[in-house]
PDB file of N, CA and C in Angstrom:
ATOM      1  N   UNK A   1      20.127 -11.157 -22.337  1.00  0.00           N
ATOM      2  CA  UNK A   1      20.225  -9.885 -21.641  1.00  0.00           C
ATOM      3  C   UNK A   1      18.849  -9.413 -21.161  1.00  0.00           C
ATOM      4  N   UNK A   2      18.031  -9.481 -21.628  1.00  0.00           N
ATOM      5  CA  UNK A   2      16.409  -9.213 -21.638  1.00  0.00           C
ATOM      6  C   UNK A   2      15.745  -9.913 -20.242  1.00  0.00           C
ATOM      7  N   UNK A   3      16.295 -11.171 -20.218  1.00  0.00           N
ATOM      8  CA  UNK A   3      15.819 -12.169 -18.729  1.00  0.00           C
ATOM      9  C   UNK A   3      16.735 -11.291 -17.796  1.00  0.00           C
ATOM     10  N   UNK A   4      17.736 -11.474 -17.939  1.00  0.00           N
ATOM     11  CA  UNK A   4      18.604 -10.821 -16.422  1.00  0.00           C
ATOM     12  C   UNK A   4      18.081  -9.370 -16.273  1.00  0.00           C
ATOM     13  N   UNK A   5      17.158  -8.213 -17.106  1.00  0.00           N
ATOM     14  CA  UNK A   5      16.789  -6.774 -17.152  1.00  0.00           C
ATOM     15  C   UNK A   5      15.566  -6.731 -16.214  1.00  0.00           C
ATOM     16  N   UNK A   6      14.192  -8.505 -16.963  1.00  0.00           N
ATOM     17  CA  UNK A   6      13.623  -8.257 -16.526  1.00  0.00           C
ATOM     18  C   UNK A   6      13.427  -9.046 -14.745  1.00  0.00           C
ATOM     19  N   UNK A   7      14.028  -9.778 -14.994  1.00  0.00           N
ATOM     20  CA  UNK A   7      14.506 -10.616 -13.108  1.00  0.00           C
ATOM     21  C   UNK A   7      14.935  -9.302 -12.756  1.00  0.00           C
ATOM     22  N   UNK A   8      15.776  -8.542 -12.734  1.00  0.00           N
ATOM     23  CA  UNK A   8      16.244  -7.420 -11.690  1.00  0.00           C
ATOM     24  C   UNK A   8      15.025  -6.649 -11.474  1.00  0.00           C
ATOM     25  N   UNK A   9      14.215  -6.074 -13.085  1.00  0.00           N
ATOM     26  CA  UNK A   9      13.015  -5.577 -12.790  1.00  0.00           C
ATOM     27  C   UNK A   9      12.063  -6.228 -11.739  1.00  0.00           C
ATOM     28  N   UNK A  10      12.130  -7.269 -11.583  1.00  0.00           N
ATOM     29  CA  UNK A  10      10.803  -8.000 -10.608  1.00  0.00           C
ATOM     30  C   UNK A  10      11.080  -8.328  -9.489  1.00  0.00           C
ATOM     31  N   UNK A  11      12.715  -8.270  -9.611  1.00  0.00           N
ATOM     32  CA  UNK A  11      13.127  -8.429  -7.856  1.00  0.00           C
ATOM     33  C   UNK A  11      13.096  -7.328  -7.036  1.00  0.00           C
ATOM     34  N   UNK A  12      13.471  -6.192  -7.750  1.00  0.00           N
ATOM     35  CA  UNK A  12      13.073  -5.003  -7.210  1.00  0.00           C
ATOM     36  C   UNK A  12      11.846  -4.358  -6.508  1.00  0.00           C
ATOM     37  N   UNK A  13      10.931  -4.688  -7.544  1.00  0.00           N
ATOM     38  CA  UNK A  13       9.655  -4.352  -7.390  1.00  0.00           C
ATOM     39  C   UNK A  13       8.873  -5.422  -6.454  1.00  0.00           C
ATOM     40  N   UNK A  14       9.008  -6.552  -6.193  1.00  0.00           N
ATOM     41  CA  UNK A  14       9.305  -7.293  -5.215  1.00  0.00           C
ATOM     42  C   UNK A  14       9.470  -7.070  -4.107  1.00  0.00           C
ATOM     43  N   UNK A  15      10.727  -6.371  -3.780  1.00  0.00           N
ATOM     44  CA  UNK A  15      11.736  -6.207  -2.374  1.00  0.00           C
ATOM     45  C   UNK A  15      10.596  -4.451  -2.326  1.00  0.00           C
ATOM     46  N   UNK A  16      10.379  -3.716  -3.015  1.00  0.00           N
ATOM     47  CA  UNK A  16       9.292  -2.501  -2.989  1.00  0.00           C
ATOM     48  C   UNK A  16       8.056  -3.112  -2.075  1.00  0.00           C
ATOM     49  N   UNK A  17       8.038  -3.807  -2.813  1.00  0.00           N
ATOM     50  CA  UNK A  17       6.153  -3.998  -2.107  1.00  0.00           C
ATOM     51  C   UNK A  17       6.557  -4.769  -0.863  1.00  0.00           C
ATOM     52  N   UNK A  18       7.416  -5.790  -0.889  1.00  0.00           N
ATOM     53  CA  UNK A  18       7.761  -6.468   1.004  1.00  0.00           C
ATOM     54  C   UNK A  18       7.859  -5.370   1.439  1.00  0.00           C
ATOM     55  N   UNK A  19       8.530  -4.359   1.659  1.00  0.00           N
ATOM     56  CA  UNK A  19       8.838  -2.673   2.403  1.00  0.00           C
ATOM     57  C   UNK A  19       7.484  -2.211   2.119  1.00  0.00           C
ATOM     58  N   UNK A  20       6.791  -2.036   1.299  1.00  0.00           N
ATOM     59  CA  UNK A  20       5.773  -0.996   1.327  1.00  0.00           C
ATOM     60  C   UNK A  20       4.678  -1.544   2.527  1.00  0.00           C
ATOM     61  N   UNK A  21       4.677  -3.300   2.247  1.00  0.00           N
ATOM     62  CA  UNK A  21       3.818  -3.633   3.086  1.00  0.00           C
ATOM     63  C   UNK A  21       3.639  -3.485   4.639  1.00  0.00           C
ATOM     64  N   UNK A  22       5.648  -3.957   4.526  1.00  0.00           N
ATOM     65  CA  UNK A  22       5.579  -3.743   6.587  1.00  0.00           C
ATOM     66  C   UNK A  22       5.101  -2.564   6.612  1.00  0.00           C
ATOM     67  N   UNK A  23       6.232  -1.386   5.817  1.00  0.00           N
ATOM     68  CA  UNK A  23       5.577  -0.367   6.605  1.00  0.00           C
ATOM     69  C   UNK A  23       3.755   0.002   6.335  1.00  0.00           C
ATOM     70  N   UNK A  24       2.854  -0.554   5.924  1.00  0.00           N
ATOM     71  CA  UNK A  24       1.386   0.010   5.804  1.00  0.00           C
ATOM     72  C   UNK A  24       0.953  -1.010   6.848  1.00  0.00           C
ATOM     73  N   UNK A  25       1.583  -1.934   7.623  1.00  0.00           N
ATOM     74  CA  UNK A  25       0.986  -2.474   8.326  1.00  0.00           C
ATOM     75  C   UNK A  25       1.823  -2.052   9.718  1.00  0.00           C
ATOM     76  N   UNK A  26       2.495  -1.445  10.177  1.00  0.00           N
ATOM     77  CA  UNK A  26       3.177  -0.554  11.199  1.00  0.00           C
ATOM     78  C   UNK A  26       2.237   0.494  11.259  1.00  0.00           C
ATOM     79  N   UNK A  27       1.834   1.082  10.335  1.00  0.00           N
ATOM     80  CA  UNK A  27       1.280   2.588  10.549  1.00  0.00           C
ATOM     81  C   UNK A  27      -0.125   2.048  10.558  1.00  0.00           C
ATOM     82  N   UNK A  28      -0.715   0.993  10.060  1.00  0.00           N
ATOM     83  CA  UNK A  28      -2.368   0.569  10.612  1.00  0.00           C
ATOM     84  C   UNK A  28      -2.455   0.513  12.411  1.00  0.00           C
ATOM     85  N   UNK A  29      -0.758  -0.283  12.438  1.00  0.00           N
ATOM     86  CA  UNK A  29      -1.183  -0.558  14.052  1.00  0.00           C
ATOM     87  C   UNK A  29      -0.760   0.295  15.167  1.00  0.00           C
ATOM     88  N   UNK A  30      -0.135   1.280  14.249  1.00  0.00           N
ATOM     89  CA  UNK A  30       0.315   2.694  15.297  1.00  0.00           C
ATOM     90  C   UNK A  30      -1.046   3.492  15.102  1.00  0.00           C
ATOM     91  N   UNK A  31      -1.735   3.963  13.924  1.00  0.00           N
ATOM     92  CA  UNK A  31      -2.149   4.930  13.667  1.00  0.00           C
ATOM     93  C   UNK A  31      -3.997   4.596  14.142  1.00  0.00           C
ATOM     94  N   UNK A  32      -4.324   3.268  14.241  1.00  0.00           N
ATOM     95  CA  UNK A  32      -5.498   2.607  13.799  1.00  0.00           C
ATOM     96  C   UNK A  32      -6.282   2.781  12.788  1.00  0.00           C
ATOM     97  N   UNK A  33      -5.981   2.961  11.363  1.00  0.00           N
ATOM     98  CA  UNK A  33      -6.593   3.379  10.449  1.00  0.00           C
ATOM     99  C   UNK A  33      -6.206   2.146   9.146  1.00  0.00           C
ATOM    100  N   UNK A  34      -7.009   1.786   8.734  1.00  0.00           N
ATOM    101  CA  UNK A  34      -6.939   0.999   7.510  1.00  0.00           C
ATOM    102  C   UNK A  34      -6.086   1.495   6.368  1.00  0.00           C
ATOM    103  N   UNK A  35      -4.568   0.998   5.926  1.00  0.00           N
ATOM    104  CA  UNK A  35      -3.938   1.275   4.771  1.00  0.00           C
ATOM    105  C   UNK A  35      -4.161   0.507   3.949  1.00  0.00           C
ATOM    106  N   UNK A  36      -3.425   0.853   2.133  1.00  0.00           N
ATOM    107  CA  UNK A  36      -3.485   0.213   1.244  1.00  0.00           C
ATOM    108  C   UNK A  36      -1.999   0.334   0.503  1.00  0.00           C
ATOM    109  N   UNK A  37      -1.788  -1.031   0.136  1.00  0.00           N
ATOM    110  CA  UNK A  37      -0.579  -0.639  -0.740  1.00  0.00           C
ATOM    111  C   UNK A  37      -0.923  -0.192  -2.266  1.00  0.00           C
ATOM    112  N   UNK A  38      -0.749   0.503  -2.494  1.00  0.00           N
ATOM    113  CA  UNK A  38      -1.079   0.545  -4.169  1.00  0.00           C
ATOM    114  C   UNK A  38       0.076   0.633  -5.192  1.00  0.00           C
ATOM    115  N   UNK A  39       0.160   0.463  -6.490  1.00  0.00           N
ATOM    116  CA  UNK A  39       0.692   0.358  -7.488  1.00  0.00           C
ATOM    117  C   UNK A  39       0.414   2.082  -7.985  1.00  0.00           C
ATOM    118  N   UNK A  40       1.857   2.904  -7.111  1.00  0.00           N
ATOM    119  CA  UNK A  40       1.379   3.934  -8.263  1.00  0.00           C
ATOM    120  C   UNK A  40       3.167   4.285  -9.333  1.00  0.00           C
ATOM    121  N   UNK A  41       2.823   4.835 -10.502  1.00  0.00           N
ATOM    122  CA  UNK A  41       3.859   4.460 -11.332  1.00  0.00           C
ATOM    123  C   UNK A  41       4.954   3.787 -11.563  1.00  0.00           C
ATOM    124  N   UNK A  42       4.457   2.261 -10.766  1.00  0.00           N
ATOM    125  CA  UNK A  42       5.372   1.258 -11.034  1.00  0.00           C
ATOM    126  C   UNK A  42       5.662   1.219  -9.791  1.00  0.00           C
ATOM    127  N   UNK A  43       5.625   1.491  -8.700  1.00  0.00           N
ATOM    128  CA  UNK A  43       6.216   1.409  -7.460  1.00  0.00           C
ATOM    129  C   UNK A  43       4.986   1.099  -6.146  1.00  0.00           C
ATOM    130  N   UNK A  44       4.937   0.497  -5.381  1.00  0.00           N
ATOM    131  CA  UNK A  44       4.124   0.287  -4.559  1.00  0.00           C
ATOM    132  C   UNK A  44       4.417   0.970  -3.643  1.00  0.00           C
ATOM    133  N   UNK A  45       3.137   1.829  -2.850  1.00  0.00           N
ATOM    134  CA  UNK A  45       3.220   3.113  -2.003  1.00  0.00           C
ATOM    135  C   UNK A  45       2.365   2.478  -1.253  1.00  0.00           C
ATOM    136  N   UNK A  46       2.660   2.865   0.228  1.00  0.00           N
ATOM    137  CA  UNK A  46       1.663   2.677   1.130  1.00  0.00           C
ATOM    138  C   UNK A  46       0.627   4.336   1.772  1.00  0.00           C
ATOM    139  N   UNK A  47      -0.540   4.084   1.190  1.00  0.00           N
ATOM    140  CA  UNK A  47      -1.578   5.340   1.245  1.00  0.00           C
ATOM    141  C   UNK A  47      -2.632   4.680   2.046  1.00  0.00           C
ATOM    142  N   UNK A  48      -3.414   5.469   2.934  1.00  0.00           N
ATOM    143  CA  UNK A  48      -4.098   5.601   4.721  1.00  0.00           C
ATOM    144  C   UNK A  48      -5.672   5.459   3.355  1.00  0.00           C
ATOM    145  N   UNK A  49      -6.693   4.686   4.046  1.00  0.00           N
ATOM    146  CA  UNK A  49      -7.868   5.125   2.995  1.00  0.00           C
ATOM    147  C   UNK A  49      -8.509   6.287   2.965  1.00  0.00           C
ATOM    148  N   UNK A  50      -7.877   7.520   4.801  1.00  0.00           N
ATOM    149  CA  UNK A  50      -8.645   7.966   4.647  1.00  0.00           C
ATOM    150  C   UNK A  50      -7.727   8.976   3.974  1.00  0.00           C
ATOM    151  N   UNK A  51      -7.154   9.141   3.556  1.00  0.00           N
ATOM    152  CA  UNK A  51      -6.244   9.960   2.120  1.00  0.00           C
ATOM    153  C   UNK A  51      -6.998   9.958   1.182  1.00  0.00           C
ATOM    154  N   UNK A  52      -6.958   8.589   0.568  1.00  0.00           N
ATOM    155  CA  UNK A  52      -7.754   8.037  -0.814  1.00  0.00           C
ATOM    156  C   UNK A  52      -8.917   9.172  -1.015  1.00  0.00           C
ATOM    157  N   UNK A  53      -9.878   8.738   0.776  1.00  0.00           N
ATOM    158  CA  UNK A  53     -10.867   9.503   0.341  1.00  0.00           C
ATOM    159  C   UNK A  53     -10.614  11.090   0.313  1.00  0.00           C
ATOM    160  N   UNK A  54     -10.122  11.667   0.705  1.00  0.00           N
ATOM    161  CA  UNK A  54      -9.786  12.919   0.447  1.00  0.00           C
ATOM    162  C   UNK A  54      -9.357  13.561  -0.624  1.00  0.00           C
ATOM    163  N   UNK A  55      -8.837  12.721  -1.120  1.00  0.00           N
ATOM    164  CA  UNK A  55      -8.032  12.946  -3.024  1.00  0.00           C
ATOM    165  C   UNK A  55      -9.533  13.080  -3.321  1.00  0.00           C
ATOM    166  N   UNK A  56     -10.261  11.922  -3.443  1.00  0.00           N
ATOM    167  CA  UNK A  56     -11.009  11.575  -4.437  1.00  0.00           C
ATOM    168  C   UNK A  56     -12.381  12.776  -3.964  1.00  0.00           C
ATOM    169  N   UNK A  57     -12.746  13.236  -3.186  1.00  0.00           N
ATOM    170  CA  UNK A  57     -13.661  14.421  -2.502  1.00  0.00           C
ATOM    171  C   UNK A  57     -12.884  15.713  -2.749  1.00  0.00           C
ATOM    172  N   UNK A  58     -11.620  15.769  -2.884  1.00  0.00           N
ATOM    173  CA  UNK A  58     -11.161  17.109  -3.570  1.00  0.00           C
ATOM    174  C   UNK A  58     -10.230  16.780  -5.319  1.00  0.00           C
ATOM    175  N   UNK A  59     -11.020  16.217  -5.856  1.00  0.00           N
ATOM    176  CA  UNK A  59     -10.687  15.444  -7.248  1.00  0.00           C
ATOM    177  C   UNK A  59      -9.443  15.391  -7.418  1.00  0.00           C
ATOM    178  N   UNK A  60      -8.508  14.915  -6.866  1.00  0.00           N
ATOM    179  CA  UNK A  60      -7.530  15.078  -7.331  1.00  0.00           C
ATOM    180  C   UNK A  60      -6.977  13.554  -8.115  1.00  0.00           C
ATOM    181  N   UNK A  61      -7.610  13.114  -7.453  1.00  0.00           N
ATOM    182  CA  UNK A  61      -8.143  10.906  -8.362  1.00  0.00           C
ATOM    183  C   UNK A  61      -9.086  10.485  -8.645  1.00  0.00           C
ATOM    184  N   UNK A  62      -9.467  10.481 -10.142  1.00  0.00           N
ATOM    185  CA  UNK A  62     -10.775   9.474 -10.128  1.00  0.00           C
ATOM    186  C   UNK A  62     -10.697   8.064  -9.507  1.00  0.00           C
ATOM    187  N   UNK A  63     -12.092   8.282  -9.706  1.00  0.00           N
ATOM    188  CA  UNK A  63     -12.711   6.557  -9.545  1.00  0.00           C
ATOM    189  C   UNK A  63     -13.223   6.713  -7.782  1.00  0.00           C
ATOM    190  N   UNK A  64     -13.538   5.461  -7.262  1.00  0.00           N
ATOM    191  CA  UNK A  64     -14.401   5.466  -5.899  1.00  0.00           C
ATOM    192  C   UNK A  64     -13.258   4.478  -5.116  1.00  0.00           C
ATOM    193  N   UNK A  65     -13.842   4.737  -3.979  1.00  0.00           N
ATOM    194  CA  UNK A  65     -12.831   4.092  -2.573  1.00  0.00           C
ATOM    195  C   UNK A  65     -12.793   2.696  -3.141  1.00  0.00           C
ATOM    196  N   UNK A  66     -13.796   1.887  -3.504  1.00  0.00           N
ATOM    197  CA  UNK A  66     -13.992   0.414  -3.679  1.00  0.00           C
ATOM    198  C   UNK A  66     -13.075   0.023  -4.806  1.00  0.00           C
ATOM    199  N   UNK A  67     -12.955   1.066  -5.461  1.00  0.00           N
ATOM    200  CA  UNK A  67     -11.878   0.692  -7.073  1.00  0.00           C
ATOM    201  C   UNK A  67     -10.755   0.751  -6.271  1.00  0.00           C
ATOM    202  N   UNK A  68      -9.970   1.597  -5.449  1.00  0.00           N
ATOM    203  CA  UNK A  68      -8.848   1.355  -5.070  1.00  0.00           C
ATOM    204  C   UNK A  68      -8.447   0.583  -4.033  1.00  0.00           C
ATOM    205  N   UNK A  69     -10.049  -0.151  -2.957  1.00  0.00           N
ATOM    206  CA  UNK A  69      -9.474  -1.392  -2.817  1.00  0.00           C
ATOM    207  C   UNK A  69      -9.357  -2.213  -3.655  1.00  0.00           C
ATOM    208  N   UNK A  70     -10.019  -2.277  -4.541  1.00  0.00           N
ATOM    209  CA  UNK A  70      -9.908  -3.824  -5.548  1.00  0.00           C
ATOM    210  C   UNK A  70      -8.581  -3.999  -6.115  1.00  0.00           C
ATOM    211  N   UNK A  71      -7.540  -2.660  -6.407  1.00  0.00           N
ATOM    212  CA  UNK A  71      -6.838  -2.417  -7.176  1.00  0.00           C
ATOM    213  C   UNK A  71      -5.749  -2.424  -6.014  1.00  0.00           C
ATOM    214  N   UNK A  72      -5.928  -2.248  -4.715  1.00  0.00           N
ATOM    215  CA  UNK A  72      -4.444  -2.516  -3.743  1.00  0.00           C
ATOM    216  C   UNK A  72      -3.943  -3.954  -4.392  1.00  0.00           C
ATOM    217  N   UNK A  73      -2.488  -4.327  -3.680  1.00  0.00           N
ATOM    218  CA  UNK A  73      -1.805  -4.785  -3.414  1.00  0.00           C
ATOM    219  C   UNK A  73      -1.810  -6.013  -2.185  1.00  0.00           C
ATOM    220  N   UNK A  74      -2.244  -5.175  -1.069  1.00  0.00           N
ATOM    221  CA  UNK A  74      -2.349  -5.130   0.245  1.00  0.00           C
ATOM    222  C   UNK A  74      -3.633  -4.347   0.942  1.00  0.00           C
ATOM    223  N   UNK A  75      -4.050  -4.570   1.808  1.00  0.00           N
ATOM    224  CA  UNK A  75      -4.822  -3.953   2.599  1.00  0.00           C
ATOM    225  C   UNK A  75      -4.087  -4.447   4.178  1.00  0.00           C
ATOM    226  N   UNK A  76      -3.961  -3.171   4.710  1.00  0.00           N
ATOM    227  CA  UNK A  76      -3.421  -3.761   6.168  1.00  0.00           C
ATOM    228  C   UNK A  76      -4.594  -2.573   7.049  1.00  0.00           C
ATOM    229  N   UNK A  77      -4.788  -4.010   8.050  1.00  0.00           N
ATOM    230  CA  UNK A  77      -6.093  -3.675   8.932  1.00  0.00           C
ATOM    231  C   UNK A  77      -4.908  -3.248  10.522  1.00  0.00           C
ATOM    232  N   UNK A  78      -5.855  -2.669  11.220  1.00  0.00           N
ATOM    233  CA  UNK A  78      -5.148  -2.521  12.965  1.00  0.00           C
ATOM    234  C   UNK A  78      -5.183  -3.735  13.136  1.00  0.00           C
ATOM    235  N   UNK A  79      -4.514  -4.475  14.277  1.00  0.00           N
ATOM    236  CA  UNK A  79      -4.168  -5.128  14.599  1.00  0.00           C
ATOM    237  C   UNK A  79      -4.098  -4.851  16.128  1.00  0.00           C
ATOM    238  N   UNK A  80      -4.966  -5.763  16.911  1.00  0.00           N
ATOM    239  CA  UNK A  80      -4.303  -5.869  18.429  1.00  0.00           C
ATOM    240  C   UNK A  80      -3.521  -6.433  18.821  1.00  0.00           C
ATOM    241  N   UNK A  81      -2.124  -5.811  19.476  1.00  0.00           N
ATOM    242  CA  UNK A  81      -1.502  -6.278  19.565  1.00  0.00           C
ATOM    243  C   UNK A  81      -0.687  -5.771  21.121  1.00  0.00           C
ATOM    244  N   UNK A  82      -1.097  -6.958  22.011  1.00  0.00           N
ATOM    245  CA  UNK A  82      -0.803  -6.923  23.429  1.00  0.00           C
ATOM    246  C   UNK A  82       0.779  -7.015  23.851  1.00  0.00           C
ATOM    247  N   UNK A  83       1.252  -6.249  24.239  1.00  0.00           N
ATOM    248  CA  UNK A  83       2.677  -6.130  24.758  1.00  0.00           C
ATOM    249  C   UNK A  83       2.384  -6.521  26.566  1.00  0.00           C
ATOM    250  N   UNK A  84       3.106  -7.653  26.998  1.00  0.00           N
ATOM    251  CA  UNK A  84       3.385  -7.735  28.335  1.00  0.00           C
ATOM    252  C   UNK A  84       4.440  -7.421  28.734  1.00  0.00           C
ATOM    253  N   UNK A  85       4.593  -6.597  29.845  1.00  0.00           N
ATOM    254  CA  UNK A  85       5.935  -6.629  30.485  1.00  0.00           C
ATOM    255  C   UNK A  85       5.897  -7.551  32.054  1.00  0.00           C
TER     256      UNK A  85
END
């Protein structure tokens, strides 16, 4: 019972972070701003860095910008991306 609890646990969290990722890499290439996926209470969130830095300049998160890249998931950069019609 314990294997089938924790496989559902990891497929989940899994199928979380594939979703968290497209979308942090949609909003890099709409928004042009560098996202991160992060691990927050078990769930992977996609947060803009320049958020991060704003938490962390009005304390609302320790630690420095460089800890929460090290600690993403993901980093999704802009992307050029040429549409022809």
């Amino acid at each position: 019972m314990k294997k089938i609890k924790y496989f559902i646990k990891n497929w989940l969290f899994n199928y979380r972070k594939k979703r968290a990722i497209k979308k942090a890499q949609e909003l890099a290439n709409e928004q042009r701003m560098k996202f991160l996926v992060l691990n927050f209470n078990g769930k992977p969130v996609a947060v803009s860095m320049q958020h991060i830095k704003k938490l962390i300049r009005t304390k609302r998160i320790k630690g420095s910008a460089e800890y929460y890249r090290d600690m993403a998931l993901y980093t999704a950069m802009p992307q050029n991306i040429h549409q022809t019609h």
